[in-house]
N, C-alpha and C. Protein backbone atom coordinates (compact mmCIF):
# COMPACT_ATOMS: atom_id res chain seq x y z
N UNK A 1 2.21 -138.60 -37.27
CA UNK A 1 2.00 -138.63 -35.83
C UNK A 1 0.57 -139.13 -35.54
N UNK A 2 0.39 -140.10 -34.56
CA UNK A 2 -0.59 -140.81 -34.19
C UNK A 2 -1.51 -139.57 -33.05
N UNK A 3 -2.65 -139.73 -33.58
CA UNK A 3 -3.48 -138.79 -32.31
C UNK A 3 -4.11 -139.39 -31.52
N UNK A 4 -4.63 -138.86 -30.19
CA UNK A 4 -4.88 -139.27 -28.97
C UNK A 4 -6.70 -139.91 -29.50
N UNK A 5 -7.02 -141.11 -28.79
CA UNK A 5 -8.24 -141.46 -29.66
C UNK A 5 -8.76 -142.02 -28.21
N UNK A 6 -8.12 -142.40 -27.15
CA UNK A 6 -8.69 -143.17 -26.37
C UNK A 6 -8.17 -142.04 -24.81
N UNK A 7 -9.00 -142.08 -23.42
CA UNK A 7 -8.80 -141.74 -22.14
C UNK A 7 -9.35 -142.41 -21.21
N UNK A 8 -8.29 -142.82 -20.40
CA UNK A 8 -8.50 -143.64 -19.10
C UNK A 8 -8.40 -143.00 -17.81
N UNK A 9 -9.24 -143.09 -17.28
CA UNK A 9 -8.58 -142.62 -15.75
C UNK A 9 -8.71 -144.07 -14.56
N UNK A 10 -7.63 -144.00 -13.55
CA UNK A 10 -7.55 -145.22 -12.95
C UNK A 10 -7.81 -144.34 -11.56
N UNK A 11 -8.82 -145.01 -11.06
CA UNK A 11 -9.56 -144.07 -9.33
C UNK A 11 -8.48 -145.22 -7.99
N UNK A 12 -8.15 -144.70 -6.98
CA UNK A 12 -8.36 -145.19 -5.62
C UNK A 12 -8.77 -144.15 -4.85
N UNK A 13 -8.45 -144.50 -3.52
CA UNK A 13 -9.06 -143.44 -2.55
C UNK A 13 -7.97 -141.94 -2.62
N UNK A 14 -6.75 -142.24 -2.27
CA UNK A 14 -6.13 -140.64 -2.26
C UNK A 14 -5.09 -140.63 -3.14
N UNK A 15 -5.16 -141.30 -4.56
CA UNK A 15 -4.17 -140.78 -5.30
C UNK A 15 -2.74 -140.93 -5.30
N UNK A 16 -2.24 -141.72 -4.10
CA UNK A 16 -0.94 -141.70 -4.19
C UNK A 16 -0.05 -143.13 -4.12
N UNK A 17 -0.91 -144.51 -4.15
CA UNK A 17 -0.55 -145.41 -4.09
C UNK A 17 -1.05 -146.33 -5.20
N UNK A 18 -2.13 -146.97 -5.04
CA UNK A 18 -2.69 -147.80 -5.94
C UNK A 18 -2.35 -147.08 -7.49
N UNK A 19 -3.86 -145.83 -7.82
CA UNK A 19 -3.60 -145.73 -9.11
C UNK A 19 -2.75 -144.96 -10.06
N UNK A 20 -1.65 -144.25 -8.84
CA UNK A 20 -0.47 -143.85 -9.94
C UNK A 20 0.15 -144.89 -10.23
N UNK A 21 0.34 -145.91 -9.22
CA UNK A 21 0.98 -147.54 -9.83
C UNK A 21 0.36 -147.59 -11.18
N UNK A 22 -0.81 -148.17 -10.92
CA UNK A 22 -1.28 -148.62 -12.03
C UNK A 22 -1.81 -148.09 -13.33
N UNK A 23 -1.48 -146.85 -13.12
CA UNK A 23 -1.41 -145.44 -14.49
C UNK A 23 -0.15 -145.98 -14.83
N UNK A 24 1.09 -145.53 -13.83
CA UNK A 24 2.52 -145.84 -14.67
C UNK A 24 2.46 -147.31 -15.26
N UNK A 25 1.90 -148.21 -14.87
CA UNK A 25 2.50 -149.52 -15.55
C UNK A 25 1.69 -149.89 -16.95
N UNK A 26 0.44 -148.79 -16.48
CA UNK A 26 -0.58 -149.30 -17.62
C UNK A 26 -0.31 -148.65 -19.11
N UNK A 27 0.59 -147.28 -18.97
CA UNK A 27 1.31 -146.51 -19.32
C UNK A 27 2.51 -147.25 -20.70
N UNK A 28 3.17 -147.75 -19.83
CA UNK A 28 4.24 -148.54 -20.23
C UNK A 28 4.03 -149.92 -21.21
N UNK A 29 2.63 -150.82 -20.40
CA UNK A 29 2.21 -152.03 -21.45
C UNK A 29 1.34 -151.31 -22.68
N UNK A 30 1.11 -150.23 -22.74
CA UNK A 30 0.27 -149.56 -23.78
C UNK A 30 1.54 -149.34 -24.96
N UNK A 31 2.70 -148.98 -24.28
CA UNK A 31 3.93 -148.34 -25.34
C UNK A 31 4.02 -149.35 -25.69
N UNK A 32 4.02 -150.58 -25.33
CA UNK A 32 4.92 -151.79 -25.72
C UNK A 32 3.63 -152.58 -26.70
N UNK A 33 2.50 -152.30 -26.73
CA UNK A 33 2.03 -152.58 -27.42
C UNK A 33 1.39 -151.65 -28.75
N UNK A 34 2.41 -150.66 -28.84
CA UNK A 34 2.19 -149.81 -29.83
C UNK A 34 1.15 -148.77 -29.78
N UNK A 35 0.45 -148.54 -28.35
CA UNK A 35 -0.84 -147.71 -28.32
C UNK A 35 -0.78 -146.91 -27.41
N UNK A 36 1.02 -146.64 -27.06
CA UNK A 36 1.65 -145.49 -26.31
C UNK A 36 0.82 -143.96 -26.32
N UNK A 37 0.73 -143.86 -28.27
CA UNK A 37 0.35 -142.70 -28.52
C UNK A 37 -1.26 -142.18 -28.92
N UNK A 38 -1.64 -143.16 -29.10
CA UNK A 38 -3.33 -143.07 -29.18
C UNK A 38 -3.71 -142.75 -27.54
N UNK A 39 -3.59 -143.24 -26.62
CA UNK A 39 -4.03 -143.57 -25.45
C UNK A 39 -3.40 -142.09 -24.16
N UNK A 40 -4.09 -141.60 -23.53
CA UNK A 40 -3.71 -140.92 -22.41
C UNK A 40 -4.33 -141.77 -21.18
N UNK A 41 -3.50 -141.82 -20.29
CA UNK A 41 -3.77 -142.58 -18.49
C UNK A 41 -3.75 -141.97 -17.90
N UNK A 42 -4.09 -141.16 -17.14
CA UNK A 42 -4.16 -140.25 -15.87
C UNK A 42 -4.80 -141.56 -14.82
N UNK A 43 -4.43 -140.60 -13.65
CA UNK A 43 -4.95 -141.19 -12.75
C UNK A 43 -5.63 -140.32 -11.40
N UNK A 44 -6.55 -140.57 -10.62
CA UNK A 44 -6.95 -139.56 -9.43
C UNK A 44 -7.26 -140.77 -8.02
N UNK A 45 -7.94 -139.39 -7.41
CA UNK A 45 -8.43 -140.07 -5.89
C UNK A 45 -9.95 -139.42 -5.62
N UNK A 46 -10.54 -140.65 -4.98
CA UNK A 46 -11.81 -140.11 -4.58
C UNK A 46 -12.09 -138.97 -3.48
N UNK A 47 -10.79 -138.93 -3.12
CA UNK A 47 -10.87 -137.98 -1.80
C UNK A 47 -9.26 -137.09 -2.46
N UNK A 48 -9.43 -135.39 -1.48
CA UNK A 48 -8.70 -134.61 -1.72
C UNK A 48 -7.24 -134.50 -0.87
N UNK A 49 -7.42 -135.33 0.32
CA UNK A 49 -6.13 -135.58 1.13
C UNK A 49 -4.86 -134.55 0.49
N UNK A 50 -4.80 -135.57 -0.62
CA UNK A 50 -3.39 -135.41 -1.19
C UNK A 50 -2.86 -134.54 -2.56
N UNK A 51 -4.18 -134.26 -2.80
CA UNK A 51 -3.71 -132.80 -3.83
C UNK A 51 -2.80 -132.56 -4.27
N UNK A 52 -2.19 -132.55 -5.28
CA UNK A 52 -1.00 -131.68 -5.33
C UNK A 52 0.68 -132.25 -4.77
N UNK A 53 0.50 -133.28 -4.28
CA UNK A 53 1.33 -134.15 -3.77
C UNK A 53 2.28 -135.28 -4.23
N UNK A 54 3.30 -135.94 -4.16
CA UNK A 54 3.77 -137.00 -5.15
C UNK A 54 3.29 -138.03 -4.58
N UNK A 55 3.40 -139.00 -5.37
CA UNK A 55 3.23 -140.42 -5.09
C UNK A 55 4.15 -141.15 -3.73
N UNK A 56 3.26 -141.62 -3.26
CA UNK A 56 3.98 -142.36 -1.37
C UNK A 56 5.34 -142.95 -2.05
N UNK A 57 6.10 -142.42 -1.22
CA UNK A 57 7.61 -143.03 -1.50
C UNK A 57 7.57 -144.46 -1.73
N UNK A 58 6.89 -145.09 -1.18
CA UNK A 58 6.82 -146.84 -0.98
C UNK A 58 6.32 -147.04 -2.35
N UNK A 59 5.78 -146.71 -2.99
CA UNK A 59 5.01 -146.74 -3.86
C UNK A 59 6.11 -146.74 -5.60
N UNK A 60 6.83 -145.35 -5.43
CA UNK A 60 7.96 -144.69 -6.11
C UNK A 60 9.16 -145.66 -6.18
N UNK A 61 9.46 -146.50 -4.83
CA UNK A 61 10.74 -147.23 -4.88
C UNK A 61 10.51 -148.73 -5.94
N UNK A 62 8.94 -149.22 -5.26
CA UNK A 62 8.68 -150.31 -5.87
C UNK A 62 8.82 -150.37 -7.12
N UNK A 63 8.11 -149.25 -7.72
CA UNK A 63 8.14 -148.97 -9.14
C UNK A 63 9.35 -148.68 -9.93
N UNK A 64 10.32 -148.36 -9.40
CA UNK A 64 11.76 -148.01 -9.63
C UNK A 64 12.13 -149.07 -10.03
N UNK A 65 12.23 -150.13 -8.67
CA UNK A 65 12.95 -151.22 -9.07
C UNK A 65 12.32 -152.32 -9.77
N UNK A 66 11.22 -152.21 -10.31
CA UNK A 66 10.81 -152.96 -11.20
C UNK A 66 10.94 -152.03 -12.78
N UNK A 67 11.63 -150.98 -12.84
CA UNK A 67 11.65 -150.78 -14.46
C UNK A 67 10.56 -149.15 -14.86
N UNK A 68 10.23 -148.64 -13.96
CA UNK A 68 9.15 -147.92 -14.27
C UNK A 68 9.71 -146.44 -13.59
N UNK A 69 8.73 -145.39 -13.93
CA UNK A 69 9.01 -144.49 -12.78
C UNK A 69 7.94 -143.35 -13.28
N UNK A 70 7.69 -143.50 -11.56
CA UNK A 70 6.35 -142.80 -11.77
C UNK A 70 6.86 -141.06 -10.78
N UNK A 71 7.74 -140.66 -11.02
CA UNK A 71 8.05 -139.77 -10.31
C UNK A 71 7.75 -138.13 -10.66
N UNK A 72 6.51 -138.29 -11.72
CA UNK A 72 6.24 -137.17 -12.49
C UNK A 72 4.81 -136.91 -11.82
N UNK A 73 4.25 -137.96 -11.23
CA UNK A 73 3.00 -137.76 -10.19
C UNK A 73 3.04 -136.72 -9.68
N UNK A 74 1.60 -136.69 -10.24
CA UNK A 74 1.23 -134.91 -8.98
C UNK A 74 -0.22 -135.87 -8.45
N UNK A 75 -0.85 -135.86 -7.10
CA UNK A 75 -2.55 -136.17 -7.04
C UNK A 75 -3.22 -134.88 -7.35
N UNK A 76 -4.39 -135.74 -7.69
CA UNK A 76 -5.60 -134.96 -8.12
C UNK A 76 -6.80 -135.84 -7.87
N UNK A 77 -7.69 -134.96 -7.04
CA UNK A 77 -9.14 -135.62 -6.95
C UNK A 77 -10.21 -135.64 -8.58
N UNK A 78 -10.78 -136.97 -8.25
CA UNK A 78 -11.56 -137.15 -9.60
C UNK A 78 -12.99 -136.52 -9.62
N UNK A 79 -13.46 -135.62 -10.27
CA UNK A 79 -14.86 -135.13 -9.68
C UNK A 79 -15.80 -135.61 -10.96
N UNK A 80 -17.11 -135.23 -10.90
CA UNK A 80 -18.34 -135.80 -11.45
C UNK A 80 -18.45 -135.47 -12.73
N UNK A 81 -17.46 -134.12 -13.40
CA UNK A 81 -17.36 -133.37 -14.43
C UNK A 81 -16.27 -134.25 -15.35
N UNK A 82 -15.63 -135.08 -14.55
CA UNK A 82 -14.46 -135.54 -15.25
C UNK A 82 -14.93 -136.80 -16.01
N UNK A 83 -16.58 -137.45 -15.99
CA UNK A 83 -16.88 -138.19 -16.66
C UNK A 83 -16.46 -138.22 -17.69
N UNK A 84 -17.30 -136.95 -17.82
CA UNK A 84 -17.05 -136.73 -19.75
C UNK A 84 -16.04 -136.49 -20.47
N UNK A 85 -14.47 -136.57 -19.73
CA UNK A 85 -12.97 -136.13 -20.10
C UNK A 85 -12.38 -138.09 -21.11
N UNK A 86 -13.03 -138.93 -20.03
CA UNK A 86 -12.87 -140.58 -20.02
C UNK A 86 -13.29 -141.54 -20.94
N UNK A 87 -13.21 -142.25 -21.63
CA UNK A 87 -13.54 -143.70 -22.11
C UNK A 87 -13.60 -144.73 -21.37
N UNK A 88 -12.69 -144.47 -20.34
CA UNK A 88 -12.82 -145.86 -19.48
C UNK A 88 -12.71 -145.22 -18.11
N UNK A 89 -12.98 -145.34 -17.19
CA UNK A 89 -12.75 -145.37 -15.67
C UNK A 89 -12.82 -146.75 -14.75
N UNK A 90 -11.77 -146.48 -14.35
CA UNK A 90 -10.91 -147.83 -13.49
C UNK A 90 -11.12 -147.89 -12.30
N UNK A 91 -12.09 -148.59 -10.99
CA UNK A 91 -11.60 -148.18 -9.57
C UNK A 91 -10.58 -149.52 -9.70
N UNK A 92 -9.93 -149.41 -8.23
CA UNK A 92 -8.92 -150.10 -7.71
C UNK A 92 -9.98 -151.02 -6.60
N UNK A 93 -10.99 -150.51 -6.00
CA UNK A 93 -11.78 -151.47 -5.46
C UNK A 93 -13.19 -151.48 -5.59
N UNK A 94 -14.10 -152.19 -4.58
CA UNK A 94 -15.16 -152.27 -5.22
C UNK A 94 -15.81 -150.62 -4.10
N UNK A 95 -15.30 -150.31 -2.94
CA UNK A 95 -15.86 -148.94 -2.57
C UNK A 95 -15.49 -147.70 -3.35
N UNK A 96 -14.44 -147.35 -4.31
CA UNK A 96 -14.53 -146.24 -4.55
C UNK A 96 -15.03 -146.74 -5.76
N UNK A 97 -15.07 -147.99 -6.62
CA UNK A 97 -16.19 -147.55 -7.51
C UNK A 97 -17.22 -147.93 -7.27
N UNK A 98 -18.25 -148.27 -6.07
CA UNK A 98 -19.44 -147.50 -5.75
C UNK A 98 -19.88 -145.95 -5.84
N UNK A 99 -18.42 -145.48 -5.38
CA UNK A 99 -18.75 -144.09 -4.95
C UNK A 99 -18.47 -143.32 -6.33
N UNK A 100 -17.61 -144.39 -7.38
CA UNK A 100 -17.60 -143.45 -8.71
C UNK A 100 -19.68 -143.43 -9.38
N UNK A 101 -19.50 -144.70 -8.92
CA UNK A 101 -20.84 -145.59 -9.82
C UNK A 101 -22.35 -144.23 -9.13
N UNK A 102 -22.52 -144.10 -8.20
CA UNK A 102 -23.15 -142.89 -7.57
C UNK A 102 -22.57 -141.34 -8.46
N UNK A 103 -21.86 -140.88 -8.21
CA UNK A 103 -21.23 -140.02 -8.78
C UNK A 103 -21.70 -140.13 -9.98
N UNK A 104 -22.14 -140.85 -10.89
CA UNK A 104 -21.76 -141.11 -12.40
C UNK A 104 -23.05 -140.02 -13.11
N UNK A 105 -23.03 -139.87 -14.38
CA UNK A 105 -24.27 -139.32 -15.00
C UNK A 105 -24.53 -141.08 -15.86
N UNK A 106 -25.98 -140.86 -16.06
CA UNK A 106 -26.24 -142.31 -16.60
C UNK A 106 -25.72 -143.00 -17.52
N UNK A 107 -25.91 -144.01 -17.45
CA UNK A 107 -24.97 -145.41 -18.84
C UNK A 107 -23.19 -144.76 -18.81
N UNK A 108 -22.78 -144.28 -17.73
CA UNK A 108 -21.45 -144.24 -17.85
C UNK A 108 -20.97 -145.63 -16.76
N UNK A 109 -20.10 -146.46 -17.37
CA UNK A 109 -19.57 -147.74 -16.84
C UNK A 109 -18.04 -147.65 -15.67
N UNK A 110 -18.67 -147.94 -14.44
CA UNK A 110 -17.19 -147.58 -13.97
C UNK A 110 -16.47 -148.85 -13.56
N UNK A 111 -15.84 -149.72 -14.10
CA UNK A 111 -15.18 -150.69 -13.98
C UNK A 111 -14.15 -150.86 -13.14
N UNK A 112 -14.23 -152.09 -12.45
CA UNK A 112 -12.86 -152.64 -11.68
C UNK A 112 -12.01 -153.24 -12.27
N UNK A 113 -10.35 -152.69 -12.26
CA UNK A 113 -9.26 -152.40 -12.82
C UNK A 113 -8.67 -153.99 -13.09
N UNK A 114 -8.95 -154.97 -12.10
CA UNK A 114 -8.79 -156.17 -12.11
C UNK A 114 -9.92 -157.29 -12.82
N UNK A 115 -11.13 -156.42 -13.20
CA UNK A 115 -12.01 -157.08 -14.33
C UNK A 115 -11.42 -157.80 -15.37
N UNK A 116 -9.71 -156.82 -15.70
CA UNK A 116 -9.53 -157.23 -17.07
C UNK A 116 -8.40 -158.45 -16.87
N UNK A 117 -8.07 -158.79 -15.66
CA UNK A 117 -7.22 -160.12 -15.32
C UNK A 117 -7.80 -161.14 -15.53
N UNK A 118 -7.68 -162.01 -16.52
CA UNK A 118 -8.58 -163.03 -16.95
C UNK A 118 -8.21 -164.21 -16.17
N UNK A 119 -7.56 -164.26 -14.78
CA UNK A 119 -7.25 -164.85 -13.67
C UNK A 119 -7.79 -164.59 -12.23
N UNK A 120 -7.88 -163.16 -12.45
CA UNK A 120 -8.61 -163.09 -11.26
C UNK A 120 -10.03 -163.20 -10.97
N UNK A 121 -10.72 -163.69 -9.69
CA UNK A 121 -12.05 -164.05 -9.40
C UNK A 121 -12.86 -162.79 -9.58
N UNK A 122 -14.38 -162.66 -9.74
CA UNK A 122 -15.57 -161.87 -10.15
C UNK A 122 -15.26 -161.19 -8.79
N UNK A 123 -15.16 -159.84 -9.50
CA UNK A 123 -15.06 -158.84 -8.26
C UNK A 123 -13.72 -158.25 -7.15
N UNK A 124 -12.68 -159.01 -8.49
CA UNK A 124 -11.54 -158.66 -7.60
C UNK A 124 -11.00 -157.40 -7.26
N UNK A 125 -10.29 -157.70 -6.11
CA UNK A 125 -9.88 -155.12 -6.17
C UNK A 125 -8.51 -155.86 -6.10
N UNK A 126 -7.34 -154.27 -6.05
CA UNK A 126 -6.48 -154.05 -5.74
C UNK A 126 -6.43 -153.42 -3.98
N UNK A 127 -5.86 -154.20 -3.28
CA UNK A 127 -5.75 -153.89 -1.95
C UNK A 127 -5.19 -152.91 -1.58
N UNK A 128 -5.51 -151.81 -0.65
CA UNK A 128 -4.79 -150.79 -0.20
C UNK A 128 -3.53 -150.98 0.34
N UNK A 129 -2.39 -150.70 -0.17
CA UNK A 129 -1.09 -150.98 0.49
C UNK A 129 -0.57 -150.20 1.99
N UNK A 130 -1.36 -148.76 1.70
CA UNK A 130 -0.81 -147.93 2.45
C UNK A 130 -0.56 -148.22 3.79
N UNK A 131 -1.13 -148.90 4.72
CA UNK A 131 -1.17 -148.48 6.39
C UNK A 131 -0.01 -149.75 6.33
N UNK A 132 -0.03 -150.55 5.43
CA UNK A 132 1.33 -151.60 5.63
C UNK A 132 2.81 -151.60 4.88
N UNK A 133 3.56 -152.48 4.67
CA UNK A 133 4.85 -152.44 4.56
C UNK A 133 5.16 -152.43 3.07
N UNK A 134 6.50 -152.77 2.85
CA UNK A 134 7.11 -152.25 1.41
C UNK A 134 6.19 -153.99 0.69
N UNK A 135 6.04 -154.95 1.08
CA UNK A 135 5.00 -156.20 -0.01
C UNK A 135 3.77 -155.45 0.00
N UNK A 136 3.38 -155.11 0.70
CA UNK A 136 2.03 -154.60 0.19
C UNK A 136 1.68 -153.66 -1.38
N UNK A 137 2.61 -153.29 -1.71
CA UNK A 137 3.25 -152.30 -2.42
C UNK A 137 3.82 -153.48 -3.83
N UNK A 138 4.59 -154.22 -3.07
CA UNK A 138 5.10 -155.31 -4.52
C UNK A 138 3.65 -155.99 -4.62
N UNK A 139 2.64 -156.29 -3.87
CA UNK A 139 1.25 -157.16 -4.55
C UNK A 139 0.52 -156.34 -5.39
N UNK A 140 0.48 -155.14 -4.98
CA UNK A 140 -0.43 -154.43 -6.25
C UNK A 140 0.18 -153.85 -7.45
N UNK A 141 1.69 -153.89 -7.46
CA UNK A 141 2.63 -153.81 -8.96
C UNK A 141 2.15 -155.32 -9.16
N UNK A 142 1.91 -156.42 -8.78
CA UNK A 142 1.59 -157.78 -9.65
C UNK A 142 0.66 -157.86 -9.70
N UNK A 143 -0.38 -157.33 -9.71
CA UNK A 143 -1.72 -157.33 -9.72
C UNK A 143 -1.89 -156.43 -10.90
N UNK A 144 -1.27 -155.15 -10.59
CA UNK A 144 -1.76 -154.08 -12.14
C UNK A 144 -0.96 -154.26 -13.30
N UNK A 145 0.33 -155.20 -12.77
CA UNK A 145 0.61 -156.07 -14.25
C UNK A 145 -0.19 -156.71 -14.89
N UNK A 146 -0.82 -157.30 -14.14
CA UNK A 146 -1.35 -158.54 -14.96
C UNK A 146 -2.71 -158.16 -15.37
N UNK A 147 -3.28 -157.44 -14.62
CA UNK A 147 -4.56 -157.02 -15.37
C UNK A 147 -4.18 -155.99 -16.57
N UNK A 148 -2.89 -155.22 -16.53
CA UNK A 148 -2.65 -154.43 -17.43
C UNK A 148 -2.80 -154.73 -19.02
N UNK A 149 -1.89 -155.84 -19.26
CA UNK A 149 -2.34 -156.86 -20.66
C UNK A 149 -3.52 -156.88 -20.85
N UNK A 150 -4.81 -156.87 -20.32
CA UNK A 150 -5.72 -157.14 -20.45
C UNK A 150 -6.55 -155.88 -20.83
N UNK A 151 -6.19 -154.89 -19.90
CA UNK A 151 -7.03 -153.45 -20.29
C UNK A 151 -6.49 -152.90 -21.81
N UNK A 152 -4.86 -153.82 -22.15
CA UNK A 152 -4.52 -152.98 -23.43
C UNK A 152 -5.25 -153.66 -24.70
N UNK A 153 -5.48 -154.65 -24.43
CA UNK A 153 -6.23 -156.25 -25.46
C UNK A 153 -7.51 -154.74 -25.39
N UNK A 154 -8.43 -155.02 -24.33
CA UNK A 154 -9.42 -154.11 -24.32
C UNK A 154 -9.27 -152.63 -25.25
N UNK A 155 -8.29 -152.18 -24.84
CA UNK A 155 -8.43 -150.92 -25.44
C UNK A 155 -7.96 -151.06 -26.90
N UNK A 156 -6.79 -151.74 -27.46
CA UNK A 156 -6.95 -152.06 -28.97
C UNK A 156 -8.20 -152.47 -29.85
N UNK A 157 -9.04 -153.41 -28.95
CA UNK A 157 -10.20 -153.80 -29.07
C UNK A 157 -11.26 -152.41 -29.92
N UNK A 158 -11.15 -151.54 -29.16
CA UNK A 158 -12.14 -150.54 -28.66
C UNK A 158 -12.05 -149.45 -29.85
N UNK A 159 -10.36 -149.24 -30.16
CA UNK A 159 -9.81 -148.24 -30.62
C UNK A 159 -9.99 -149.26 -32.49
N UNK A 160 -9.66 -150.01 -32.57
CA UNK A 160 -10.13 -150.79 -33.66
C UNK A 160 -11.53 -150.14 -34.42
C-alpha cells in the first residue's frame, strides 16, 4: 500500500463552487495518473458562509454529467493554521490568493490553480460561476481540466 506523501488544498471564496470542482476533478486526473494514493485534495473557502454545507447544486449536476461526483462535499473555511497541513495551496483567483498570500507564515507559496495550464495567460483565475447560469459552471469544469494535467505533471514532479 502506497502512503500519503503529498497535500493540496484548492481555496475560492465560499467553498461550494469553484474549488470542490476542482478538488473532484483534480482528484480523479491524479487516479488516472497513478498518484490517486500518494496525494490527498481537500478543498476550502476563504470565508465561512457555507460551513458545513454541500456543494451548489449547479455545481454537483455539471460534475455529474461530465463523469465525476463530487457529492461527498462538506465546506470548510481555510484558516492560517492550515498552512502547515499543505504542500501546495491553490487559489481559484487572484483575490483570495492575495488574501491567502497575507494570511501566509513566510516562504509559504500560494499559487493560482490555472498557473499550471500551460495555455493559459500570466495570471489567469477561475471565474466565479455563482451569481450566473448552468455555463458558467461548464467554463470552470474546462478550465480545472485543463490546468489539472498540469498540477499532476507538477506533483509527480515534486513527489519524485
Amino acid at each position: 500500500m502506497t502512503s500519503v506523501t503529498y497535500r493540496v488544498c484548492v481555496v475560492c471564496m465560499g467553498n461550494i463552487c469553484r474549488s470542490p470542482m476542482a478538488a473532484t476533478v483534480l482528484r480523479k486526473v491524479l487516479d488516472g495518473h497513478g498518484l490517486g494514493e500518494q496525494v490527498i485534495v481537500e478543498s476550502a473557502g476563504t470565508g465561512g458562509w457555507h460551513v458545513g454545507g454541500p456543494m451548489d447544486e449547479r455545481a454537483l449536476r455539471v460534475l455529474a454529467a461530465h463523469g465525476y461526483d463530487g457529492s461527498e462535499h462538506v465546506a470548510q473555511q481555510f484558516t492560517a493554521d492550515w498552512f502547515d497541513r499543505y504542500d501546495l495551496v491553490l487559489a481559484m483567483d487572484r483575490d483570495n490568493r492575495a488574501f491567502l498570500s497575507r494570511m501566509a507564515s513566510s516562504g509559504v507559496e500560494v499559487r493560482l490553480f490555472r498557473s499550471f495550464d500551460p495555455d493559459a495567460p500570466a495570471g489567469a483565475e477561475v471565474p466565479d460561476p455563482y451569481y450566473g447560469g448552468e455555463e458558467g459552471f461548464i467554463e470552470v469544469l474546462t478550465l480545472v481540466e485543463a490546468a489539472s494535467v498540469g498540477i499532476a505533471k507538477h506533483i509527480a514532479d515534486e513527489i519524485d
